[in-house]
C-alpha atoms as a PDB file:
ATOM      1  CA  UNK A   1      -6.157 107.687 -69.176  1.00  0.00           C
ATOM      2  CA  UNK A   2      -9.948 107.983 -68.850  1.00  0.00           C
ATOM      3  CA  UNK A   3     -11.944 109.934 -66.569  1.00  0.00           C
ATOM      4  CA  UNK A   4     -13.513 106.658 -65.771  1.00  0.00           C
ATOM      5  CA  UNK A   5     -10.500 104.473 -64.415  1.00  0.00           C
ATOM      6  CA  UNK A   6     -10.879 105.478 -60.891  1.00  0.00           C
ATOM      7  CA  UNK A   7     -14.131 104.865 -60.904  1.00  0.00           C
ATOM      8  CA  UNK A   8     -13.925 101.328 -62.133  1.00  0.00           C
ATOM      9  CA  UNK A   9     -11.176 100.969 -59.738  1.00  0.00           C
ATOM     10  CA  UNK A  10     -12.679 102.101 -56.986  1.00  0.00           C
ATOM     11  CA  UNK A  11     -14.614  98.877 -57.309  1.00  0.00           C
ATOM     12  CA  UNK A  12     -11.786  96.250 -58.630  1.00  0.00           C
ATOM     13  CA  UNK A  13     -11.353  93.041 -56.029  1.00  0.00           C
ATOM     14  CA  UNK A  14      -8.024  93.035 -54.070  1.00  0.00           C
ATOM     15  CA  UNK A  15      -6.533  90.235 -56.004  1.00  0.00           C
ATOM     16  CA  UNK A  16      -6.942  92.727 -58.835  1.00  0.00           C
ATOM     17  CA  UNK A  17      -5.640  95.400 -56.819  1.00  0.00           C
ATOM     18  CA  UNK A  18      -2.403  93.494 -56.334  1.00  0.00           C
ATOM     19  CA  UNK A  19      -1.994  92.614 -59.921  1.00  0.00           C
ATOM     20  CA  UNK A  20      -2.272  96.551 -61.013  1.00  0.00           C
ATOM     21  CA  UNK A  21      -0.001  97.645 -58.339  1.00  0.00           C
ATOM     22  CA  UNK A  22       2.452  94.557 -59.704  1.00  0.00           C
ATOM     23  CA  UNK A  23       2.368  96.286 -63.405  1.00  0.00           C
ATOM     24  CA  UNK A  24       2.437  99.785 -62.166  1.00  0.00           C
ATOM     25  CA  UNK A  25       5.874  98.873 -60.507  1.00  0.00           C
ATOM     26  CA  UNK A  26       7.328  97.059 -63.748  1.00  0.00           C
ATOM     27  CA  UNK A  27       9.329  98.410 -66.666  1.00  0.00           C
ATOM     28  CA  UNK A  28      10.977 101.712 -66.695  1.00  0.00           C
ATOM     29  CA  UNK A  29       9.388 103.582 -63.867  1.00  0.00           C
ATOM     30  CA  UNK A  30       6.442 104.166 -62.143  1.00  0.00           C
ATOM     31  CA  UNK A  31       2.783 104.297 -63.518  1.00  0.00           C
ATOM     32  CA  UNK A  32       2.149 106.760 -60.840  1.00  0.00           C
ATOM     33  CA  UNK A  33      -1.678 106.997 -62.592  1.00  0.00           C
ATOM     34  CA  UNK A  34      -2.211 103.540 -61.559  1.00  0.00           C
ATOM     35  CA  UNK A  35      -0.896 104.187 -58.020  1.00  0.00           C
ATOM     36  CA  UNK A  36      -2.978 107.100 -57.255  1.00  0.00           C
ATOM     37  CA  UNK A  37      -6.078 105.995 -59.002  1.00  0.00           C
ATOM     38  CA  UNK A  38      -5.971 102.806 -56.708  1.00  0.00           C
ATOM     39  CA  UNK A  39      -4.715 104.353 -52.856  1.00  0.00           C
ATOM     40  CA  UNK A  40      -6.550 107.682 -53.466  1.00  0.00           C
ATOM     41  CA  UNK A  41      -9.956 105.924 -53.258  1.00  0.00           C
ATOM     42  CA  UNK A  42      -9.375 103.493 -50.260  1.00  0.00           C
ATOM     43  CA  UNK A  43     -10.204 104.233 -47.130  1.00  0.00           C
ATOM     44  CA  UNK A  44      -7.667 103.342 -44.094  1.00  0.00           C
ATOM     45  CA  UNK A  45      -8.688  99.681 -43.278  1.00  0.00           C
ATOM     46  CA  UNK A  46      -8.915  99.076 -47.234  1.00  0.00           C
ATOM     47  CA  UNK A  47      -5.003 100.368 -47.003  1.00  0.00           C
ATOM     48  CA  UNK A  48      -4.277  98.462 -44.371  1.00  0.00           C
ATOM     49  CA  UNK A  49      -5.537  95.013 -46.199  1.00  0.00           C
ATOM     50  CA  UNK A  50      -3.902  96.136 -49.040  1.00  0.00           C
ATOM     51  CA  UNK A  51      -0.190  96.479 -47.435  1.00  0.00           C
ATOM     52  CA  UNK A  52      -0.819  92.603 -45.906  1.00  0.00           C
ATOM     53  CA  UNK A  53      -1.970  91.240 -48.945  1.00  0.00           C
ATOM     54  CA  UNK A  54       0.724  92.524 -50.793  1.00  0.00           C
ATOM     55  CA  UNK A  55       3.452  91.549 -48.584  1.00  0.00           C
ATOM     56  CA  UNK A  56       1.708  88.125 -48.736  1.00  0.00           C
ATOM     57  CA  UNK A  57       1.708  87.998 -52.658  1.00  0.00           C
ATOM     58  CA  UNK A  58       5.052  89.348 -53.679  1.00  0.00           C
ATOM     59  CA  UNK A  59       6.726  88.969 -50.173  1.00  0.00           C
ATOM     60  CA  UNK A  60       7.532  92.506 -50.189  1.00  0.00           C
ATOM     61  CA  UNK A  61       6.499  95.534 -47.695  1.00  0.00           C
ATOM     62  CA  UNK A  62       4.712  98.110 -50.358  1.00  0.00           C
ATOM     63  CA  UNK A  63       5.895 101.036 -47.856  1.00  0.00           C
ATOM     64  CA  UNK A  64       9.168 100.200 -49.106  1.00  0.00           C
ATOM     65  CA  UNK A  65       8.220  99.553 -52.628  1.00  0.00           C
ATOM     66  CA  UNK A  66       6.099 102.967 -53.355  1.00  0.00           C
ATOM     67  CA  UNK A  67       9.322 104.222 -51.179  1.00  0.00           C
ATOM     68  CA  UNK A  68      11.541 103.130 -53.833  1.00  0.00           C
ATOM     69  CA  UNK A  69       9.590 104.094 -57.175  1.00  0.00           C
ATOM     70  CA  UNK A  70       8.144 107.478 -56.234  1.00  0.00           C
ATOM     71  CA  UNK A  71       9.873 110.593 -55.793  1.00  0.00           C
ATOM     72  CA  UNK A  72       9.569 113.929 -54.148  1.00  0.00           C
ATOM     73  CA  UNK A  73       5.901 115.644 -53.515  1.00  0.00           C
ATOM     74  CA  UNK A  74       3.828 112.966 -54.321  1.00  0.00           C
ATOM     75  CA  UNK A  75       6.111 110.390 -52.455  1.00  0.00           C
ATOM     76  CA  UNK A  76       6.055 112.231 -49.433  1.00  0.00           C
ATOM     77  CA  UNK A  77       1.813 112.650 -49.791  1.00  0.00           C
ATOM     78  CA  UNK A  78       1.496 108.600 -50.642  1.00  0.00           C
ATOM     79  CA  UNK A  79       3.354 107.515 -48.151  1.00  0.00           C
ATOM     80  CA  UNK A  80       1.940 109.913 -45.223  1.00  0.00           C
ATOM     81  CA  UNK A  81      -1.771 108.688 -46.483  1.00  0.00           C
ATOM     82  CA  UNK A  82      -1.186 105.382 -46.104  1.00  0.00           C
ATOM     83  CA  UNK A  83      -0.929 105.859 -42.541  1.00  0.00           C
ATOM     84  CA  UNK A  84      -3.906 106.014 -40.622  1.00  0.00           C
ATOM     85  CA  UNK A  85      -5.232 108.982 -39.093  1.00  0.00           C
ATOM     86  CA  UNK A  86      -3.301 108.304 -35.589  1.00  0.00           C
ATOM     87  CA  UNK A  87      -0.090 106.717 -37.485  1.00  0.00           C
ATOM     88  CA  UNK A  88      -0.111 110.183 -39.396  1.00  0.00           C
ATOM     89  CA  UNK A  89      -0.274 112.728 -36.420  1.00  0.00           C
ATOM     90  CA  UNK A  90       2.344 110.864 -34.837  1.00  0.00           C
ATOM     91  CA  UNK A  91       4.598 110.500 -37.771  1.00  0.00           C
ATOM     92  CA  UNK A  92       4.623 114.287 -38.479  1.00  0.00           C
ATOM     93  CA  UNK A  93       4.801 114.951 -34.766  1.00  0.00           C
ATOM     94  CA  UNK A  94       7.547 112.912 -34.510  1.00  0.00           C
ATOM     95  CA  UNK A  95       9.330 114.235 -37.676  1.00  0.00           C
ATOM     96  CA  UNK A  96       8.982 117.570 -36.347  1.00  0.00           C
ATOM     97  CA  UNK A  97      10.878 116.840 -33.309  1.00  0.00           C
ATOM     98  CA  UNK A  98      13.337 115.008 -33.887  1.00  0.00           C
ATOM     99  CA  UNK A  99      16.977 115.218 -36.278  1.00  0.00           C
ATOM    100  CA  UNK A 100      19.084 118.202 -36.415  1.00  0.00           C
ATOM    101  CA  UNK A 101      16.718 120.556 -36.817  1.00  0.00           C
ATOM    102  CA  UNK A 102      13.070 120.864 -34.842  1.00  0.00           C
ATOM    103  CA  UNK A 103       9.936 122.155 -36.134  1.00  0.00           C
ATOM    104  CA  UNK A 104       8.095 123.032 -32.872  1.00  0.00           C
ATOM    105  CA  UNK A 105       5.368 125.366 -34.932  1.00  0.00           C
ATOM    106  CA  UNK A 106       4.425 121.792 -37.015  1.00  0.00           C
ATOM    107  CA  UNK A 107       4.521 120.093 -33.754  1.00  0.00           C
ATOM    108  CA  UNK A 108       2.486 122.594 -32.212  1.00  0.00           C
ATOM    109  CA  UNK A 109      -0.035 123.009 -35.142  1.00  0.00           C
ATOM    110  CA  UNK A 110      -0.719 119.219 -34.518  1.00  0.00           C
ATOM    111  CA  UNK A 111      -0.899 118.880 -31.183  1.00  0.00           C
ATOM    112  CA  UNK A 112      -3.157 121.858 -30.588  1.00  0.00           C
ATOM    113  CA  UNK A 113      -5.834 121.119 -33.261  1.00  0.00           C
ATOM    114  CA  UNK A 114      -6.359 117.660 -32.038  1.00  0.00           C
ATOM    115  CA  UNK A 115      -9.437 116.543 -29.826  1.00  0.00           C
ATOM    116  CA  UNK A 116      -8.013 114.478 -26.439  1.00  0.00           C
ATOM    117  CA  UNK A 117      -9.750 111.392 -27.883  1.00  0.00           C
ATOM    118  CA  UNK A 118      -6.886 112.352 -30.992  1.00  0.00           C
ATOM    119  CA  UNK A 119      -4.142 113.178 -28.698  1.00  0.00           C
ATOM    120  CA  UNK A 120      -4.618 109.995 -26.667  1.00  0.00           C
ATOM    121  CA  UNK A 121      -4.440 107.581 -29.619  1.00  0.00           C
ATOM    122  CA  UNK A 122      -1.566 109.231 -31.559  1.00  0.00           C
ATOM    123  CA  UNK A 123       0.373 109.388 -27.954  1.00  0.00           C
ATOM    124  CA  UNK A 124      -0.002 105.764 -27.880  1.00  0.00           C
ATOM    125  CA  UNK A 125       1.255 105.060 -31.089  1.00  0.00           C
ATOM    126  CA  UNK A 126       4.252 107.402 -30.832  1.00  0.00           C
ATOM    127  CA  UNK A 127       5.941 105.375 -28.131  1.00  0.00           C
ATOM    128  CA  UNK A 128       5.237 102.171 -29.990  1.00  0.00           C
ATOM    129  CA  UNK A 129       6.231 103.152 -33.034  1.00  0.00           C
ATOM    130  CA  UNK A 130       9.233 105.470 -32.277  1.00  0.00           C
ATOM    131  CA  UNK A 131      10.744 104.038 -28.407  1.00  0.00           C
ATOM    132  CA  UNK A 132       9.919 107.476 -27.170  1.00  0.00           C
ATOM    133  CA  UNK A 133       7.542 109.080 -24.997  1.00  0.00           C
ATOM    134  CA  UNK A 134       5.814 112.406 -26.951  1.00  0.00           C
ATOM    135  CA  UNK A 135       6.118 113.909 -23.557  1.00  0.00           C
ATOM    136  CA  UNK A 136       9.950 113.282 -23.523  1.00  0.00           C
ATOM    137  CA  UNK A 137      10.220 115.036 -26.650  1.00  0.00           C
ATOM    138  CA  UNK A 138       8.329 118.043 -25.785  1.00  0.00           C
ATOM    139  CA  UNK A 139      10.318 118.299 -22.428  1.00  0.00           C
ATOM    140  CA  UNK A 140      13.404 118.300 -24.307  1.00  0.00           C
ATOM    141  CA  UNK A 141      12.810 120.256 -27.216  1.00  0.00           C
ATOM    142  CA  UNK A 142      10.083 123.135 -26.314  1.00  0.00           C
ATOM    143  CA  UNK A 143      10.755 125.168 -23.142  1.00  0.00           C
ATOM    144  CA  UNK A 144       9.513 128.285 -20.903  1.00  0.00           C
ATOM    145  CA  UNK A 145       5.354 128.800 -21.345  1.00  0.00           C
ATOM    146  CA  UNK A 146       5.047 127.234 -24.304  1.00  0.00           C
ATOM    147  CA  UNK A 147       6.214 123.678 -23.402  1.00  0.00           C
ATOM    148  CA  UNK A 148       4.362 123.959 -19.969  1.00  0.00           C
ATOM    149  CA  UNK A 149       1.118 124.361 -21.886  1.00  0.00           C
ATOM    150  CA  UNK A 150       2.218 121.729 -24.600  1.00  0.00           C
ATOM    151  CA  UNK A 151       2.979 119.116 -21.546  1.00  0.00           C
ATOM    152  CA  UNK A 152      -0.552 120.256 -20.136  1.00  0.00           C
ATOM    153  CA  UNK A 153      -2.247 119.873 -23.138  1.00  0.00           C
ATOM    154  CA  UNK A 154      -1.301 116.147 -24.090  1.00  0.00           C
ATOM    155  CA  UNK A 155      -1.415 115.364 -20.462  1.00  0.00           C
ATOM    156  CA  UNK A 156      -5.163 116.788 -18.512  1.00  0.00           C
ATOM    157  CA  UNK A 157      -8.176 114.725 -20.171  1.00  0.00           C
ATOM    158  CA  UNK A 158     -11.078 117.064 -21.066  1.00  0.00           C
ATOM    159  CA  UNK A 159     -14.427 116.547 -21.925  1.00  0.00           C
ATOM    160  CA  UNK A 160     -15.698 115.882 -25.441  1.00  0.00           C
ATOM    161  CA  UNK A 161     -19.494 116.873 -26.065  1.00  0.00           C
ATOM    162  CA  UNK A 162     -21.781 120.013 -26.728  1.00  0.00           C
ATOM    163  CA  UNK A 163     -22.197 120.568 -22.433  1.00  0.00           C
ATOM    164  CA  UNK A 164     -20.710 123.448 -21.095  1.00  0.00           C
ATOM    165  CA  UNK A 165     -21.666 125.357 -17.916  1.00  0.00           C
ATOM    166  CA  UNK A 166     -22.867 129.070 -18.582  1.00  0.00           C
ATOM    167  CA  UNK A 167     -21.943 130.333 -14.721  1.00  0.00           C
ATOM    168  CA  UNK A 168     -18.424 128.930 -15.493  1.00  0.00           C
ATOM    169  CA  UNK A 169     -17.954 130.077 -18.554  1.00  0.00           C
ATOM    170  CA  UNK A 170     -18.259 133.521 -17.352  1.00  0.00           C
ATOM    171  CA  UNK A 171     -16.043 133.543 -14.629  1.00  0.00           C
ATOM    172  CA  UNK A 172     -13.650 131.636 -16.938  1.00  0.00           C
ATOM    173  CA  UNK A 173     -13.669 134.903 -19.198  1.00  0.00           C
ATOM    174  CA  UNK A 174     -13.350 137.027 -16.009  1.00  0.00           C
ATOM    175  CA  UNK A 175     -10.102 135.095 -14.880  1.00  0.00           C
ATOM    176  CA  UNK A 176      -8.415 135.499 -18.340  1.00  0.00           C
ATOM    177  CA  UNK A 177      -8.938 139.205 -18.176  1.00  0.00           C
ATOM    178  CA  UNK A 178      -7.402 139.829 -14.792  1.00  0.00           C
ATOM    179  CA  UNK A 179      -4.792 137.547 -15.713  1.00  0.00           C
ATOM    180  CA  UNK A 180      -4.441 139.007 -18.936  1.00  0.00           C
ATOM    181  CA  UNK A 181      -5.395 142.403 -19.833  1.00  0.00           C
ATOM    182  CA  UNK A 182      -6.604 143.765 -16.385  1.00  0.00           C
ATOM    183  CA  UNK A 183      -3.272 143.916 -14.870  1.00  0.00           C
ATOM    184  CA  UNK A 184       0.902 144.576 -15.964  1.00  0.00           C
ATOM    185  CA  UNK A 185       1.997 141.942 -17.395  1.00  0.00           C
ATOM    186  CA  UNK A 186       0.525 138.509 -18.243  1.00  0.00           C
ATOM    187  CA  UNK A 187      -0.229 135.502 -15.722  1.00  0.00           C
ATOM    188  CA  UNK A 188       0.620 133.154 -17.911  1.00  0.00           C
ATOM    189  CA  UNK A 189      -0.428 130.260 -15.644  1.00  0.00           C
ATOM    190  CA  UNK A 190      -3.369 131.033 -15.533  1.00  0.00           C
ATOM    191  CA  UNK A 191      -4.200 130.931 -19.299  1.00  0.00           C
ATOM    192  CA  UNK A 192      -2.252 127.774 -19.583  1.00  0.00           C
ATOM    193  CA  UNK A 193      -4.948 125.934 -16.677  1.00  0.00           C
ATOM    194  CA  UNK A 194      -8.025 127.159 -18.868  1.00  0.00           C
ATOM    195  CA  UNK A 195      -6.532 126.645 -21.903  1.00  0.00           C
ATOM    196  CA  UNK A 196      -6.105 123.041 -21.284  1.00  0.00           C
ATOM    197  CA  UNK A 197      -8.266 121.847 -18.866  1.00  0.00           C
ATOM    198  CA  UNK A 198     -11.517 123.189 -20.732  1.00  0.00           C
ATOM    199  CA  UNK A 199     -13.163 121.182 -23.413  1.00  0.00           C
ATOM    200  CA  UNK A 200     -13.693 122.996 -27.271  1.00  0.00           C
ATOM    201  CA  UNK A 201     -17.066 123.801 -26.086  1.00  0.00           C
ATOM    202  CA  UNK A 202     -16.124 125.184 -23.038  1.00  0.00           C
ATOM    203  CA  UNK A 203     -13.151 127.541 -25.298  1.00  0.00           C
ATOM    204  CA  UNK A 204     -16.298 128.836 -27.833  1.00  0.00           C
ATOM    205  CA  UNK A 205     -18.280 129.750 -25.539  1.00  0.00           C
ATOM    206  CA  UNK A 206     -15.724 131.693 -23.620  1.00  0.00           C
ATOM    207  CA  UNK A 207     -14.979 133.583 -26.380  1.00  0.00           C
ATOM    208  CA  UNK A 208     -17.950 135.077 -27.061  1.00  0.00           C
ATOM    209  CA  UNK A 209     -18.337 135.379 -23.533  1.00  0.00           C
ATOM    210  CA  UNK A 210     -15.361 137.609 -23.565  1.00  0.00           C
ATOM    211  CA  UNK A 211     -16.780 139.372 -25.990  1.00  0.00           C
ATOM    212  CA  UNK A 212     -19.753 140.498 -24.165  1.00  0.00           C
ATOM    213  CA  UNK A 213     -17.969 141.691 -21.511  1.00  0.00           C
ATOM    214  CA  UNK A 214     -15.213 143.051 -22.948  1.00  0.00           C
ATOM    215  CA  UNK A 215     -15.922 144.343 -26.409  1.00  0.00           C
ATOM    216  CA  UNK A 216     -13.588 142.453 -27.822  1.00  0.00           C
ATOM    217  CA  UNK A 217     -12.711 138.952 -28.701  1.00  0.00           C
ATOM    218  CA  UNK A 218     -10.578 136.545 -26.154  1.00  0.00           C
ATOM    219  CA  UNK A 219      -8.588 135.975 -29.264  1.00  0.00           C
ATOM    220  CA  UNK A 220      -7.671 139.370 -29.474  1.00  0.00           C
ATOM    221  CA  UNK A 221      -6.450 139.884 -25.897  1.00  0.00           C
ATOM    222  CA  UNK A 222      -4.624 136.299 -26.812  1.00  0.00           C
ATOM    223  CA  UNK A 223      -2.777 138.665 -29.400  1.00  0.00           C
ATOM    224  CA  UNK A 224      -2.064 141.000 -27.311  1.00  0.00           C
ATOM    225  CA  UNK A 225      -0.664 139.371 -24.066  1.00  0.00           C
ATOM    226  CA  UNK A 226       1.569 136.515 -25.157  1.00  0.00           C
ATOM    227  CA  UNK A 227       3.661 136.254 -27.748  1.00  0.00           C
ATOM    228  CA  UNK A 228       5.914 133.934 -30.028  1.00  0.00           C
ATOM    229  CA  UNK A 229       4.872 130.018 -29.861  1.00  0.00           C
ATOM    230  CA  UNK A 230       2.884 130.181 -27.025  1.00  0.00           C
ATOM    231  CA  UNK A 231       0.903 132.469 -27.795  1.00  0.00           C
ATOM    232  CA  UNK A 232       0.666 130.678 -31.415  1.00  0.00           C
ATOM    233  CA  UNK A 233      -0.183 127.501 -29.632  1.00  0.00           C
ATOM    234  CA  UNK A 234      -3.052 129.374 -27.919  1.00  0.00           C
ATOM    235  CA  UNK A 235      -4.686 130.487 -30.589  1.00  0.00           C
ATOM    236  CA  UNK A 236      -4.490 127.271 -32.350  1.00  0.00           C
ATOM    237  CA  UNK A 237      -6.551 125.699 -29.312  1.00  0.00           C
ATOM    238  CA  UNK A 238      -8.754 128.956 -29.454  1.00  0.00           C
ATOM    239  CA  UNK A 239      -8.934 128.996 -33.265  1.00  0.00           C
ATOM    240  CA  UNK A 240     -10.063 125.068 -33.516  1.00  0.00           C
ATOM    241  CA  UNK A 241     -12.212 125.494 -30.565  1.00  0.00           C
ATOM    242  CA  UNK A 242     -14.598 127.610 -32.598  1.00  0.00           C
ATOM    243  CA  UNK A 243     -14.104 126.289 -36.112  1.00  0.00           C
ATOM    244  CA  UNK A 244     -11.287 123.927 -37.265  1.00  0.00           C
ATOM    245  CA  UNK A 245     -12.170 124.219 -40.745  1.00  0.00           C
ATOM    246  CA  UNK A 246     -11.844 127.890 -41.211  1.00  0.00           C
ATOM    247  CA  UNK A 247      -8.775 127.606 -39.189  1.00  0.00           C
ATOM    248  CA  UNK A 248      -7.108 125.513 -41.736  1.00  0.00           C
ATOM    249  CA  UNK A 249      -8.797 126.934 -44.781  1.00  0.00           C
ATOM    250  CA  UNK A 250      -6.805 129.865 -43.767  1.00  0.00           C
ATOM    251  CA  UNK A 251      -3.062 127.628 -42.839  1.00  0.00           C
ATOM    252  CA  UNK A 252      -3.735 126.322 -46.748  1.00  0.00           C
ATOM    253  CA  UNK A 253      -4.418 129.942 -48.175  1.00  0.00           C
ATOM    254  CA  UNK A 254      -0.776 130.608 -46.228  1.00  0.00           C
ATOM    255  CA  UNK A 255       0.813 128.070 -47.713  1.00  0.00           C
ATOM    256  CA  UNK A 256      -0.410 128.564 -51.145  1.00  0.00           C
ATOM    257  CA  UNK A 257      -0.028 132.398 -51.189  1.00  0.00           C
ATOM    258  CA  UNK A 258       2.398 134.410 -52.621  1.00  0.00           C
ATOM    259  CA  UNK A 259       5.707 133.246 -54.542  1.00  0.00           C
ATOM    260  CA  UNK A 260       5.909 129.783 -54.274  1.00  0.00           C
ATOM    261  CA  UNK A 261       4.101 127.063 -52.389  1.00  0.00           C
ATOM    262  CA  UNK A 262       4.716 125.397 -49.376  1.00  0.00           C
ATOM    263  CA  UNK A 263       4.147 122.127 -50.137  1.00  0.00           C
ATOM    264  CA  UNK A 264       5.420 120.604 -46.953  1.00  0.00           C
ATOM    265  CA  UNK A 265       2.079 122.475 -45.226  1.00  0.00           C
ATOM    266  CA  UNK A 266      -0.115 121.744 -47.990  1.00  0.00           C
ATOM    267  CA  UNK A 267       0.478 118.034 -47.874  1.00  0.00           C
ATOM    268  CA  UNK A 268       0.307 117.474 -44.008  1.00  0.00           C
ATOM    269  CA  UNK A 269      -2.947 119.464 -44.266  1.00  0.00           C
ATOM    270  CA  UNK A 270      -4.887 118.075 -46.966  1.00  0.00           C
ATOM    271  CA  UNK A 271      -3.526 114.012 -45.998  1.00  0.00           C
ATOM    272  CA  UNK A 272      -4.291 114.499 -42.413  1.00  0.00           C
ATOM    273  CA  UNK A 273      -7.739 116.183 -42.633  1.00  0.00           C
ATOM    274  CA  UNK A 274      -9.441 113.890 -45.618  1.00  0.00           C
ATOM    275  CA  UNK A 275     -10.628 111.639 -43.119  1.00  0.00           C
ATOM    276  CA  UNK A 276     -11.299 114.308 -40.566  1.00  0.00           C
ATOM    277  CA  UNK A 277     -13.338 117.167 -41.784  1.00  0.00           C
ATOM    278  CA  UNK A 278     -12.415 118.049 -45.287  1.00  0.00           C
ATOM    279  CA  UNK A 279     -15.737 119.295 -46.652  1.00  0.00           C
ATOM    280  CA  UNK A 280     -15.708 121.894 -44.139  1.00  0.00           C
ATOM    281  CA  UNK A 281     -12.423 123.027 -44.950  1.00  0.00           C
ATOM    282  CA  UNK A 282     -13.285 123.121 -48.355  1.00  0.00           C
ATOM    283  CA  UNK A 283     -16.807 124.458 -47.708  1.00  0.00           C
ATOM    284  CA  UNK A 284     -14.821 127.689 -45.413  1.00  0.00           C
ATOM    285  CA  UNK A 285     -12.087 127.831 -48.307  1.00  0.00           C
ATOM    286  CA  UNK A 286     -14.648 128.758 -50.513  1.00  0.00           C
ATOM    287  CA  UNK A 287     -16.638 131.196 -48.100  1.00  0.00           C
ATOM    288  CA  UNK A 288     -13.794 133.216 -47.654  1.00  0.00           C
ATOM    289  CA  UNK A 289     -11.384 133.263 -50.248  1.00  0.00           C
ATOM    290  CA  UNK A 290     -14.246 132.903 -53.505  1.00  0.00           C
ATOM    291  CA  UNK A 291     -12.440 130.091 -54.874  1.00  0.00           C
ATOM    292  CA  UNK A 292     -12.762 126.326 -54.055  1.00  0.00           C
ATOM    293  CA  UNK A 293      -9.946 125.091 -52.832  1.00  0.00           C
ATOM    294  CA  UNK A 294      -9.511 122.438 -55.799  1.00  0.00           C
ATOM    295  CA  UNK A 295      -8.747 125.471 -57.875  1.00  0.00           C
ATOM    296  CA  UNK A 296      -6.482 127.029 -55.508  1.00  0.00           C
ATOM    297  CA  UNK A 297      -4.514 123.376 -55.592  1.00  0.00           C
ATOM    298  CA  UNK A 298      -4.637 122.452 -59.398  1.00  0.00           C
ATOM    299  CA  UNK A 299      -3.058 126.218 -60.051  1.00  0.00           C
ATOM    300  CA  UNK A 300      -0.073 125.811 -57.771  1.00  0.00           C
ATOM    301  CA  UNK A 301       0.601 122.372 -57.994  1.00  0.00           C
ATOM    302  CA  UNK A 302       1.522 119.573 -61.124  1.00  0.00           C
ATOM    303  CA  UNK A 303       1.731 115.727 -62.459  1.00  0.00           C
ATOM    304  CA  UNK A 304       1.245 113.306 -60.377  1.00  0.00           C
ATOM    305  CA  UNK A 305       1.530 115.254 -57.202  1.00  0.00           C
ATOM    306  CA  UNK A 306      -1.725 117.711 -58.371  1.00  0.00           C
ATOM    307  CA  UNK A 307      -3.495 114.367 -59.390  1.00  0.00           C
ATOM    308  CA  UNK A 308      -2.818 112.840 -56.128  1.00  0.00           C
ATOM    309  CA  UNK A 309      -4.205 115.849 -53.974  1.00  0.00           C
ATOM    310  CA  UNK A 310      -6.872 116.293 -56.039  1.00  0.00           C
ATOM    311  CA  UNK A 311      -8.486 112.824 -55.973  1.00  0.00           C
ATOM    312  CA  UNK A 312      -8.119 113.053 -52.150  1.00  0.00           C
ATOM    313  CA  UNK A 313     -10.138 116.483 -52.340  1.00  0.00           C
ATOM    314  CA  UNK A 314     -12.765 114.904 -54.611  1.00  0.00           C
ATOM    315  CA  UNK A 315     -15.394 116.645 -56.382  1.00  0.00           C
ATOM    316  CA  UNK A 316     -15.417 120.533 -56.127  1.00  0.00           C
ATOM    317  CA  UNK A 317     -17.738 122.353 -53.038  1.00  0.00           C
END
């Protein structure tokens, strides 16, 4: 296939759209080329049109279709992308907590990296889209700490914006070290009120506060007084406060290091955040590990699947 197709696709009508997803679908198989060259490039209210129009045409929902003729990896990407961002949050959210067997750490991962503007939105479409409340789910499948800052954190609206008050940012950083490293043991309460009541800005800024006082970062005392998944689910809100993209430059380095990949991360990673804040994943990929993170995917991934992630990467940073 040429290098040019997607290019030329990227600017085909919808009726002619329809008509190459039509062929892809025929004969023995699926032209999984075709597929990817045409959903990789659209953006979410492009998809959306697409998935009416088709179901219009051929009187047939495409979810269902793609469904039917992909398989493994790259059916699990496709249909994830062709969510929106909300729709996708909540999907994997939902995934993660419910059948035999939970995934809180997923669950967490999500929840804790989102902005409240996120949170709010995917909440919304969880209990349309699944008959549940998220809160529900969280009360019945986290517990102890870690679910009380969970149900805090999808719950307390915070602000969104650069503002953040330097007098309270300092006694913030005061609290957390005589509820944290100042005394024996760990008030735990107290971390989970800052934690999510203060905005991103607020969290940054606290940090380095910390750090001035202390000699050490707030992510560090995080470290050392709490432990298991709350204390991951802290420094996921601490870790995303300061810089999202180097925090999952460094969950895709995980999954890719090593013996094997972990696709399961690698997909929810690189299909959520395209529409987020890829280039500064990519751009922190490269800044720390010394190889773009195109490479990193083309050498531990193949087919269709490699194709697939790598048109949604683009070009390399």
């Amino acid at each position: 296939m040429s290098n040019a197709l997607p290019f030329l696709q990227f600017h085909l009508p919808l009726s002619t759209m329809l008509l190459v997803f039509n062929r892809a679908f025929k004969g023995f198989g699926c032209d999984n080329s075709e597929v990817i060259d045409i959903l990789a490039h659209r953006d979410g209210m492009m998809r959306t049109l697409i998935q009416q129009e088709y179901r219009y045409m051929y009187s047939e929902d495409l979810l269902k279709r793609l469904a039917k003729e992909l398989r493994g990896n790259l059916e699990t990407a496709i249909l994830l992308w062709m969510e929106d961002p909300a729709g996708r949050d909540a999907l994997v959210v939902w995934q993660a907590l419910s059948g035999d067997v939970t995934n809180l750490r997923v669950a967490t991962e999500v929840i804790c990296s989102r902005t409240p503007s996120q949170i709010q939105i995917f909440k919304q479409l969880y209990r349309s889209k699944f008959g549940t409340y998220l809160e529900h789910d969280l009360e019945r499948c986290a517990s102890g700490d870690h679910k009380r800052l969970l149900l805090a954190y999808v719950s307390i609206p915070r602000h969104e914006g650069p503002q953040f008050d330097g007098n309270q940012i300092g006694n913030d950083a005061k609290t957390l070290y005589k509820a944290g490293e100042r005394r024996l043991g760990t008030d735990e309460k107290t971390f989970i009120r800052l934690f999510s009541e203060r905005s991103r800005e607020d969290l940054a800024a606290m940090d380095s506060a910390y750090h001035g006082l202390y000699g050490h970062s707030l992510k560090k005392a995080v470290k050392k007084e709490t432990s298991g998944l709350f204390k991951f689910a802290l420094l996921t809100i601490l870790r995303c406060a300061i810089n999202p993209g180097k925090y999952f430059a460094k969950v895709l380095r995980k999954a890719m290091k090593g013996l094997g990949t972990d696709d399961t991360t690698l997909i929810r990673v690189i299909v959520t955040r395209t529409e987020i804040d890829m280039q500064y994943i990519k751009a922190e990929y490269h800044r720390k590990y010394k190889k773009t993170l195109n490479d990193a995917v083309h050498s531990e991934t193949s087919g269709s699947y490699r194709a697939f992630l790598l048109a949604l990467l683009g070009p390399k940073q």
